[in-house]
PDB file of N, CA and C in Angstrom:
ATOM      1  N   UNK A   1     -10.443   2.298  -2.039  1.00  0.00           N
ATOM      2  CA  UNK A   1     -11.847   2.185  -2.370  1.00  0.00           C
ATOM      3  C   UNK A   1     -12.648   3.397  -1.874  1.00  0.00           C
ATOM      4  N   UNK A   2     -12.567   4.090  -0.668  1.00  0.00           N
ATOM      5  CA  UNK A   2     -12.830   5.238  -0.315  1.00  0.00           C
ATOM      6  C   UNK A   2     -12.872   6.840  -0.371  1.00  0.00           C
ATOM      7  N   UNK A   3     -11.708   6.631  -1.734  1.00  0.00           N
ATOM      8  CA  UNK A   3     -10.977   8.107  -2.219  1.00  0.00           C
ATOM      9  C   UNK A   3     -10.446   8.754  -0.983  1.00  0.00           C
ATOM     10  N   UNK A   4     -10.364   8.000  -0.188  1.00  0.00           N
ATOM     11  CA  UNK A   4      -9.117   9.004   0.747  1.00  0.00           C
ATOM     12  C   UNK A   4      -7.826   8.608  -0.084  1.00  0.00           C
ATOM     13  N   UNK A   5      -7.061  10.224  -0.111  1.00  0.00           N
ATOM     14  CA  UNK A   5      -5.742  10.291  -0.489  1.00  0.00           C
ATOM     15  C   UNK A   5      -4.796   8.988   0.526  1.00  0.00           C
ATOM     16  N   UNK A   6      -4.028   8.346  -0.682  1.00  0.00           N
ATOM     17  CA  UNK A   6      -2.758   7.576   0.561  1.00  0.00           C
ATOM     18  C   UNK A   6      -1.904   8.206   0.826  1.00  0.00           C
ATOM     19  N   UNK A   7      -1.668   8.292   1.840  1.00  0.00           N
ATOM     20  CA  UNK A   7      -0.627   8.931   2.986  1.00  0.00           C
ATOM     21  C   UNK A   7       0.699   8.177   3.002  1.00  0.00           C
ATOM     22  N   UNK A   8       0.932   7.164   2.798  1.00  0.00           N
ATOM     23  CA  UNK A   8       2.140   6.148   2.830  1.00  0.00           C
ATOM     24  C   UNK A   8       2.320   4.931   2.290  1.00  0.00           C
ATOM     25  N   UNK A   9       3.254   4.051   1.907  1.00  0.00           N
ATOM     26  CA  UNK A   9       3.039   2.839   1.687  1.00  0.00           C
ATOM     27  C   UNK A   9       4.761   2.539   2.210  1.00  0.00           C
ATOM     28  N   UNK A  10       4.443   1.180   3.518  1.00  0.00           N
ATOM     29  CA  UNK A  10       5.353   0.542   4.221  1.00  0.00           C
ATOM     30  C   UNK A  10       5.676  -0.711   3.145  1.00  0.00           C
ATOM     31  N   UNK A  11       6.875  -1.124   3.113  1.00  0.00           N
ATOM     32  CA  UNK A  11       7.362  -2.250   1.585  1.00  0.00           C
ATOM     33  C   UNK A  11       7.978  -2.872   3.101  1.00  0.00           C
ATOM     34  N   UNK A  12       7.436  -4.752   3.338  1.00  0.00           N
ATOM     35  CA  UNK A  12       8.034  -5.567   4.217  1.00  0.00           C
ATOM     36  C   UNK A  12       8.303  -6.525   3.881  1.00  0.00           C
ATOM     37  N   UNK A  13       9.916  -7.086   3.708  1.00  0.00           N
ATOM     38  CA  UNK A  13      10.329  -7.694   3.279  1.00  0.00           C
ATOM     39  C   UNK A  13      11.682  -8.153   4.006  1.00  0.00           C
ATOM     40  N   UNK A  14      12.237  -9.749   3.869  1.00  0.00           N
ATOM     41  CA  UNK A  14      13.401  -9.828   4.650  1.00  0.00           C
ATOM     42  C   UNK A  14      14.236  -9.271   5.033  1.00  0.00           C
ATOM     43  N   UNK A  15      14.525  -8.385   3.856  1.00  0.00           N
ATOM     44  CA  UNK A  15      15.554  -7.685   3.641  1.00  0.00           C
ATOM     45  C   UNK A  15      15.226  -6.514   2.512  1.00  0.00           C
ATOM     46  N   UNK A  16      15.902  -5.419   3.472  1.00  0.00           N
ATOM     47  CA  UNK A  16      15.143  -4.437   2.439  1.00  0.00           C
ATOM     48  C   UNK A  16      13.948  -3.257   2.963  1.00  0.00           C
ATOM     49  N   UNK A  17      13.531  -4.062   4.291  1.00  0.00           N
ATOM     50  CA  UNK A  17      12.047  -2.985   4.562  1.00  0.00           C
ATOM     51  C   UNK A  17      12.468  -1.659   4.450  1.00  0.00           C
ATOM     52  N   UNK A  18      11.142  -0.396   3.981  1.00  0.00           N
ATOM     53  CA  UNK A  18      11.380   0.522   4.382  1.00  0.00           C
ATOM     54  C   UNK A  18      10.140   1.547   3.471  1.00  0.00           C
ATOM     55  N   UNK A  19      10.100   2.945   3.969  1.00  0.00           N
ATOM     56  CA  UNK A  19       8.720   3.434   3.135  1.00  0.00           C
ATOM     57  C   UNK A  19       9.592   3.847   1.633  1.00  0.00           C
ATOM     58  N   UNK A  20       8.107   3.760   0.921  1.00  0.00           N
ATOM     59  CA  UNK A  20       8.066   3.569  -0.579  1.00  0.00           C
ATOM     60  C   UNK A  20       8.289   4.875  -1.157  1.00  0.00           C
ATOM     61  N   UNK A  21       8.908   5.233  -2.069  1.00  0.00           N
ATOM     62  CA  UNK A  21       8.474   6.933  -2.299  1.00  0.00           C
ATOM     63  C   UNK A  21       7.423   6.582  -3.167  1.00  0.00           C
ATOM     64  N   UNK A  22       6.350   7.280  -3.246  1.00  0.00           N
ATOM     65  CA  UNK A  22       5.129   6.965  -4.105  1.00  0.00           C
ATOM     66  C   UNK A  22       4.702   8.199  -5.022  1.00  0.00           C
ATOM     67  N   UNK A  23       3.602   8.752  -5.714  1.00  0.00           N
ATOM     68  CA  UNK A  23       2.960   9.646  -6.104  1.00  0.00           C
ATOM     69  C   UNK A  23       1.458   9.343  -6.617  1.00  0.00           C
ATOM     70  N   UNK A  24       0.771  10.316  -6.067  1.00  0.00           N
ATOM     71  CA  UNK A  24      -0.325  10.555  -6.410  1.00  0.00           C
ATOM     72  C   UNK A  24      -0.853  10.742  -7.881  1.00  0.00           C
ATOM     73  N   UNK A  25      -1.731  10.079  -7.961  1.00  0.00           N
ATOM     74  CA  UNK A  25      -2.786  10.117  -9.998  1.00  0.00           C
ATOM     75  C   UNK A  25      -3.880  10.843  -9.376  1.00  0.00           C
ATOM     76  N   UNK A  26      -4.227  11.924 -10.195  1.00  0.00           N
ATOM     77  CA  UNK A  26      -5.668  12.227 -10.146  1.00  0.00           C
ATOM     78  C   UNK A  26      -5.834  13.146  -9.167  1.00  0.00           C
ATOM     79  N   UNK A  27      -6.556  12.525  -8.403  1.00  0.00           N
ATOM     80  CA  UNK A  27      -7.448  13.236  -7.014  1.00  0.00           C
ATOM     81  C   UNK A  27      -6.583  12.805  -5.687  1.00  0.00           C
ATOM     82  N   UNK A  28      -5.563  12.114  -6.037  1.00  0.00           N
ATOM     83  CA  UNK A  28      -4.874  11.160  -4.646  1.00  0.00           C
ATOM     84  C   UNK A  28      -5.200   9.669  -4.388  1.00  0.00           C
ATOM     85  N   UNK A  29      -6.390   9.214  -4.735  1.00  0.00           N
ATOM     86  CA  UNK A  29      -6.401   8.277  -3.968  1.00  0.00           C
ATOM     87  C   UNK A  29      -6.551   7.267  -5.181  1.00  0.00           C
ATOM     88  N   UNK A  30      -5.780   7.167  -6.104  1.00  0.00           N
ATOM     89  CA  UNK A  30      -5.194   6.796  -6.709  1.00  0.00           C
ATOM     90  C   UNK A  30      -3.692   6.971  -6.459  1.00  0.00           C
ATOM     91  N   UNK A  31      -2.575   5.915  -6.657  1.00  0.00           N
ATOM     92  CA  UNK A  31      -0.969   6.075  -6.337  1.00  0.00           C
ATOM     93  C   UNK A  31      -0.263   5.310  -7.132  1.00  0.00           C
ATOM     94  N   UNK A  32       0.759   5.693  -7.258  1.00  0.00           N
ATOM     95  CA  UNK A  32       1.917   5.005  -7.661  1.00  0.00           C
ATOM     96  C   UNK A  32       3.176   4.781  -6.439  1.00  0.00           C
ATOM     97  N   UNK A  33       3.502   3.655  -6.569  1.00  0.00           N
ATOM     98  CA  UNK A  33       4.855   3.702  -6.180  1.00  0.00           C
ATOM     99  C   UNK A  33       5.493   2.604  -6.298  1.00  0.00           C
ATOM    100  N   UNK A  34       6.901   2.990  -6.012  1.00  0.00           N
ATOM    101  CA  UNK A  34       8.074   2.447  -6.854  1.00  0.00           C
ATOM    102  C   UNK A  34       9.228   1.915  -5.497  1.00  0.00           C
ATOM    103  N   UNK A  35       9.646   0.926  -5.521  1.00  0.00           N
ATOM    104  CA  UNK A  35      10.641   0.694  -4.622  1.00  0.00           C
ATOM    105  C   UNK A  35      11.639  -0.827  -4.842  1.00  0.00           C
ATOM    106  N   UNK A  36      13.112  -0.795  -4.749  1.00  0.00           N
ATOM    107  CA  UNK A  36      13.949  -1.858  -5.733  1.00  0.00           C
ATOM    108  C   UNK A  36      13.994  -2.301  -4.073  1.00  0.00           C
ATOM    109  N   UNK A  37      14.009  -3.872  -3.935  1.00  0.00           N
ATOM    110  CA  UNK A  37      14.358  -4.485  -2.984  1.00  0.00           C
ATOM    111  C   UNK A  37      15.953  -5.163  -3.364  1.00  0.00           C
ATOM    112  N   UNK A  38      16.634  -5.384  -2.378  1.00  0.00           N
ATOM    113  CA  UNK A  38      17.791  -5.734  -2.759  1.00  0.00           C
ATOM    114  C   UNK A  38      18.143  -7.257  -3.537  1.00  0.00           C
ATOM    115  N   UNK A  39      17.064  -7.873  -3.328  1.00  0.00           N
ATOM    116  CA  UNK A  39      16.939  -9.236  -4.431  1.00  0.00           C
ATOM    117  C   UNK A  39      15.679  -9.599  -4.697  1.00  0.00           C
ATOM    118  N   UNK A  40      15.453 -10.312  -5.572  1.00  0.00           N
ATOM    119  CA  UNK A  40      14.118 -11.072  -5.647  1.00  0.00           C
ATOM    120  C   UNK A  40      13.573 -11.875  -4.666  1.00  0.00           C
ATOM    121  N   UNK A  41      12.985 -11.334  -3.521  1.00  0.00           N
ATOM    122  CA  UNK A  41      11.938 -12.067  -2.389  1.00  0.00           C
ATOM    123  C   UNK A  41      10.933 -11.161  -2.304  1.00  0.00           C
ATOM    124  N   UNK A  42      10.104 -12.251  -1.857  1.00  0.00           N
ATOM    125  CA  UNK A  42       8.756 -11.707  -1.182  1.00  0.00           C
ATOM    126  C   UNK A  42       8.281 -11.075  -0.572  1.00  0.00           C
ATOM    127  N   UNK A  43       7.586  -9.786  -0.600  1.00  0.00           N
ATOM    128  CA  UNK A  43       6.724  -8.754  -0.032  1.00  0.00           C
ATOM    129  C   UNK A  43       5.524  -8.451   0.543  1.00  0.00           C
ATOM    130  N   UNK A  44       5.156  -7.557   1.650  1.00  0.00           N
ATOM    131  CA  UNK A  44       4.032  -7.095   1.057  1.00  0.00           C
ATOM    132  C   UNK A  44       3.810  -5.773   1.489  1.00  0.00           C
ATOM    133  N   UNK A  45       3.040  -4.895   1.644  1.00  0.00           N
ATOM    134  CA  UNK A  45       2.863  -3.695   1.523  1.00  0.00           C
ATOM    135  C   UNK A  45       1.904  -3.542   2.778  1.00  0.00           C
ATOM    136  N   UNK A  46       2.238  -2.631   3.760  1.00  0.00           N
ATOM    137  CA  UNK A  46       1.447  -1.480   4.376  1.00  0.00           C
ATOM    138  C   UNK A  46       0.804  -0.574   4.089  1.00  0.00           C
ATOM    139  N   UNK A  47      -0.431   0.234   3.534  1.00  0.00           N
ATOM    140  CA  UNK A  47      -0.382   1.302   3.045  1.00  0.00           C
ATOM    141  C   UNK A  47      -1.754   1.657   3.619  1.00  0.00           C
ATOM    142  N   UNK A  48      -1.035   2.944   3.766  1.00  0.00           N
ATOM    143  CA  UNK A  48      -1.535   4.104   4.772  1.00  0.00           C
ATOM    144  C   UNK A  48      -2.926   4.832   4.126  1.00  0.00           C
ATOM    145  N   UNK A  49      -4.312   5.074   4.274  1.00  0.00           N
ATOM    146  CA  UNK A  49      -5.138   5.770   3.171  1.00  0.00           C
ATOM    147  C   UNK A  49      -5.874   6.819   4.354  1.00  0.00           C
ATOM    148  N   UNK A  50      -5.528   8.013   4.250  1.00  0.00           N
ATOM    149  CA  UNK A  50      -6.434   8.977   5.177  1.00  0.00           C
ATOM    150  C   UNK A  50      -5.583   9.624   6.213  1.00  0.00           C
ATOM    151  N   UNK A  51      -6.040  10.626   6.775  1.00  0.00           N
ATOM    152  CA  UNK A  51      -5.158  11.287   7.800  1.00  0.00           C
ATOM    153  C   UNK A  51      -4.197  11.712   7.325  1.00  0.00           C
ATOM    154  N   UNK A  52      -2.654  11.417   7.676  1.00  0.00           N
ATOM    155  CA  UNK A  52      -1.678  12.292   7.632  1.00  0.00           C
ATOM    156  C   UNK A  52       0.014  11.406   7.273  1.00  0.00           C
ATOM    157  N   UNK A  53       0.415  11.677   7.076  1.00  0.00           N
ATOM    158  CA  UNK A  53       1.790  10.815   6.716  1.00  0.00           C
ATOM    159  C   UNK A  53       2.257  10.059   7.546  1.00  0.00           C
ATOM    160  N   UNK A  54       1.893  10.755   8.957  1.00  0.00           N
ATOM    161  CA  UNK A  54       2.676  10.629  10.426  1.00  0.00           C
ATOM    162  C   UNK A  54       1.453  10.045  11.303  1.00  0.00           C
ATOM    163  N   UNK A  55       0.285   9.638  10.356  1.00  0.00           N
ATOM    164  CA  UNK A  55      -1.011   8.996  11.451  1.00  0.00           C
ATOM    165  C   UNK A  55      -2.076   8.786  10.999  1.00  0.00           C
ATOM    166  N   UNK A  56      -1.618   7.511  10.301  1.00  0.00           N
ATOM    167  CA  UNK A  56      -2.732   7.082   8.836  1.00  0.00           C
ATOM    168  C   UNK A  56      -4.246   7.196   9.600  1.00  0.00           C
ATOM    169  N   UNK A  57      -5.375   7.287   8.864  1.00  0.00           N
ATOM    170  CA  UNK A  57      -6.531   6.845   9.216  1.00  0.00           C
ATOM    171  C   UNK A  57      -6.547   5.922   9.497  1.00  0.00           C
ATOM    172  N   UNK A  58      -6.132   5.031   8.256  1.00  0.00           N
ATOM    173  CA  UNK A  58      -6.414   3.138   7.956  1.00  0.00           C
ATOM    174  C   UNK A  58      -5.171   3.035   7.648  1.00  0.00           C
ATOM    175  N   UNK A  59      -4.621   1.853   8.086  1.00  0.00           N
ATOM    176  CA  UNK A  59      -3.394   0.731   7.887  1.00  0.00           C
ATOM    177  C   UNK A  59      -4.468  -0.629   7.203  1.00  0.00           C
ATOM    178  N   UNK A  60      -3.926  -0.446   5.432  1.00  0.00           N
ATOM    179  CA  UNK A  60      -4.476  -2.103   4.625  1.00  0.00           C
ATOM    180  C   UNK A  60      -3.024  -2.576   4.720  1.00  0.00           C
ATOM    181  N   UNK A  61      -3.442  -4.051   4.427  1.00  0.00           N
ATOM    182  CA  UNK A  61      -2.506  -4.636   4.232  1.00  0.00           C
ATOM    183  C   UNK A  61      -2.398  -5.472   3.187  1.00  0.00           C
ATOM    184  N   UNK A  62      -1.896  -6.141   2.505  1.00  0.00           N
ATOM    185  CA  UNK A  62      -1.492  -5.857   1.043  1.00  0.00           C
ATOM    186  C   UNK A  62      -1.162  -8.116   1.562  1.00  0.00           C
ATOM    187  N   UNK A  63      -1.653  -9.195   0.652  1.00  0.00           N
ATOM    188  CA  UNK A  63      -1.113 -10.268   0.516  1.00  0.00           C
ATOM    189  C   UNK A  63       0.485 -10.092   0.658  1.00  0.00           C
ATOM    190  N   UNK A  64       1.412 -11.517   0.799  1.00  0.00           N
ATOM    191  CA  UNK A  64       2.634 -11.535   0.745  1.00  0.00           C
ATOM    192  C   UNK A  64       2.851 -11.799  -0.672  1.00  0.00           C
ATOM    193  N   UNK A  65       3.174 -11.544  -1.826  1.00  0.00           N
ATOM    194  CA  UNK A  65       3.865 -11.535  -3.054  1.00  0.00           C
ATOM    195  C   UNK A  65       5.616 -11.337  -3.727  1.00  0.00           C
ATOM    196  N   UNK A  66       5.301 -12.650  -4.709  1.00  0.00           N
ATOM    197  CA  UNK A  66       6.590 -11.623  -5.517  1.00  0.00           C
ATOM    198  C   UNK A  66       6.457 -10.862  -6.578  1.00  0.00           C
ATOM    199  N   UNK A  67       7.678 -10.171  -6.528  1.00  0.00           N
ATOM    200  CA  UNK A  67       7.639  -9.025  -7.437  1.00  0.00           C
ATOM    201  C   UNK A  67       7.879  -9.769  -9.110  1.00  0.00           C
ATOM    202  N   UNK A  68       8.674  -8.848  -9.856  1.00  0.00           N
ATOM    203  CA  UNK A  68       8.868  -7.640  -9.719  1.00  0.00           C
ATOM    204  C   UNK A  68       7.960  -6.328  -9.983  1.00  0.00           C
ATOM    205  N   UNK A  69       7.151  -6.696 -10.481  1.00  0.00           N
ATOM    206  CA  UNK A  69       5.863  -5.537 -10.109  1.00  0.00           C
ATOM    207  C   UNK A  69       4.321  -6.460  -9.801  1.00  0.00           C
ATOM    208  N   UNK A  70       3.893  -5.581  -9.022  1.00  0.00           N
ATOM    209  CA  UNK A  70       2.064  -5.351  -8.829  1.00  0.00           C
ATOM    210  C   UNK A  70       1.231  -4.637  -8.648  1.00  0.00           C
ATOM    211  N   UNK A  71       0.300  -5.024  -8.310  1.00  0.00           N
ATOM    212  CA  UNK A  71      -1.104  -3.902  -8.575  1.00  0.00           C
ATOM    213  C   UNK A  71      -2.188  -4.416  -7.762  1.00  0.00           C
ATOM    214  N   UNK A  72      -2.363  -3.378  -6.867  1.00  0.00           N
ATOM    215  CA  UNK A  72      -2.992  -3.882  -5.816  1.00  0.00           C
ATOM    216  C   UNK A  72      -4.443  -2.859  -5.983  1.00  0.00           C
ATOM    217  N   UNK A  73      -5.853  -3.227  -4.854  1.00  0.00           N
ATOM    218  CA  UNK A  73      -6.760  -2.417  -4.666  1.00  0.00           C
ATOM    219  C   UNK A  73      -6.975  -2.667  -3.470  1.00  0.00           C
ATOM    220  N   UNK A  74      -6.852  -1.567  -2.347  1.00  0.00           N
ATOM    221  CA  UNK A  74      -7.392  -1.674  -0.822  1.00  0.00           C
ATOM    222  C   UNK A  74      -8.536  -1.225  -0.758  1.00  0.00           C
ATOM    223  N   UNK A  75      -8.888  -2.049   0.238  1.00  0.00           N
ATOM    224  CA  UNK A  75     -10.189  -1.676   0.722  1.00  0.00           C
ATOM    225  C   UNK A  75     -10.093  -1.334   1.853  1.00  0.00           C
ATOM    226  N   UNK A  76     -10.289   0.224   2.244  1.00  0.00           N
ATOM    227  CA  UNK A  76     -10.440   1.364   3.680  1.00  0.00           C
ATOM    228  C   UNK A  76     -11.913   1.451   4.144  1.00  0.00           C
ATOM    229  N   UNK A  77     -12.935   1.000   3.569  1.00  0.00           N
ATOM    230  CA  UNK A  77     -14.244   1.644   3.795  1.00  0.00           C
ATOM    231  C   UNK A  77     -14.066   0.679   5.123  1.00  0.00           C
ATOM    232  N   UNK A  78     -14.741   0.582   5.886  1.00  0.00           N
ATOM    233  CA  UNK A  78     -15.029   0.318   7.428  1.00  0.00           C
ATOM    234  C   UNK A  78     -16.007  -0.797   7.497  1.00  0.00           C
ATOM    235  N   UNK A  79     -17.104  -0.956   6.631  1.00  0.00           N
ATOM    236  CA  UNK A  79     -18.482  -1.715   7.063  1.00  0.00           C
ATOM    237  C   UNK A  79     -18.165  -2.569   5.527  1.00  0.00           C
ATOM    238  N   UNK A  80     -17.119  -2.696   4.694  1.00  0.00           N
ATOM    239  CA  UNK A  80     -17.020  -3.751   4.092  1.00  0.00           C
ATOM    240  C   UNK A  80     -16.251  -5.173   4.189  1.00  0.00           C
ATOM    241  N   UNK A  81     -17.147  -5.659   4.073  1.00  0.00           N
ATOM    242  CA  UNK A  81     -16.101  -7.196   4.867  1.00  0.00           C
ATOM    243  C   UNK A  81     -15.029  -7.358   4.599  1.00  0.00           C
ATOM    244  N   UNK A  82     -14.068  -7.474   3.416  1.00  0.00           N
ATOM    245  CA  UNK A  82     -12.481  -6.759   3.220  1.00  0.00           C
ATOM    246  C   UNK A  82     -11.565  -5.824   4.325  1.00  0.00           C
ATOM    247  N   UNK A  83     -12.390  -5.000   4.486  1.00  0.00           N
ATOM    248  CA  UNK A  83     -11.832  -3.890   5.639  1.00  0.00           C
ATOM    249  C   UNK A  83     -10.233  -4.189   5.856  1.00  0.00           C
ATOM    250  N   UNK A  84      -9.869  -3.428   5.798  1.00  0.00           N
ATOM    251  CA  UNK A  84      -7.917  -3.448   6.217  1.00  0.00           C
ATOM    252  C   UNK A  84      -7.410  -4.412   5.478  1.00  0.00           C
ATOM    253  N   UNK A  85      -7.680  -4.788   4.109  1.00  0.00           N
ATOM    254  CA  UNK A  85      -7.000  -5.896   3.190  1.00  0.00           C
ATOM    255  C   UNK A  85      -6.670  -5.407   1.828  1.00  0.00           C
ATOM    256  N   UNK A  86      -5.846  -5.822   1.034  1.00  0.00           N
ATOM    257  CA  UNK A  86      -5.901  -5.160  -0.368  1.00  0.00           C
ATOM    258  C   UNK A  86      -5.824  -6.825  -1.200  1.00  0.00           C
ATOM    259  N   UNK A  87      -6.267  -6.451  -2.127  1.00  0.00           N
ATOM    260  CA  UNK A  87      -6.588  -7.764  -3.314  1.00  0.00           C
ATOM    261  C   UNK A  87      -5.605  -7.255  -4.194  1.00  0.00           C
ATOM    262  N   UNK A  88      -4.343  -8.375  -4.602  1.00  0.00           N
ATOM    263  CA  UNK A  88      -3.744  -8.399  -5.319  1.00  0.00           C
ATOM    264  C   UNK A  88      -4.370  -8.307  -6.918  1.00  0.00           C
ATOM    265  N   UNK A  89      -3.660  -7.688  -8.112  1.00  0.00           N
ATOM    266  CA  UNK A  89      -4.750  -7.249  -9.313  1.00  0.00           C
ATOM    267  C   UNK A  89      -4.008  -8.571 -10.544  1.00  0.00           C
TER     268      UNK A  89
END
């Protein structure tokens, strides 16, 4: 929500955790990413928006979901009541 570029996205899951390879749309703070878990269970996502690869600004955190795909929107801004959450799309 902030247009800070994302820096990372953590995928947590029973089995399977680990970072996402992703890519940037646009300006950055827009992303893609892509990651196969080893079966169909439930997730959810860490993702990093600001700072540096190695020392996010903001850590959102993403609902627990299943796959096999989604679409999420975090909210990084600071003074919005959301703050550190992402809304599943």
């Amino acid at each position: 929500m902030s247009g800070k570029s994302v820096e990372g996205v953590w995928v947590q899951a029973a089995q399977g955790s680990g970072f996402s390879p992703w890519q940037g749309i646009g300006n950055g703070s827009t992303s893609r990413y892509w990651y196969t878990l080893p079966a169909s269970i439930p997730f959810s996502l860490h993702v990093g928006c600001g700072g540096t690869t190695s020392a996010w600004a903001v850590s959102t955190t993403t609902p627990t979901t299943d796959g096999p795909v989604a679409d999420f929107t975090c909210h990084d801004v600071s003074d919005q009541p959301e703050y550190g959450t992402c809304d599943l799309q």
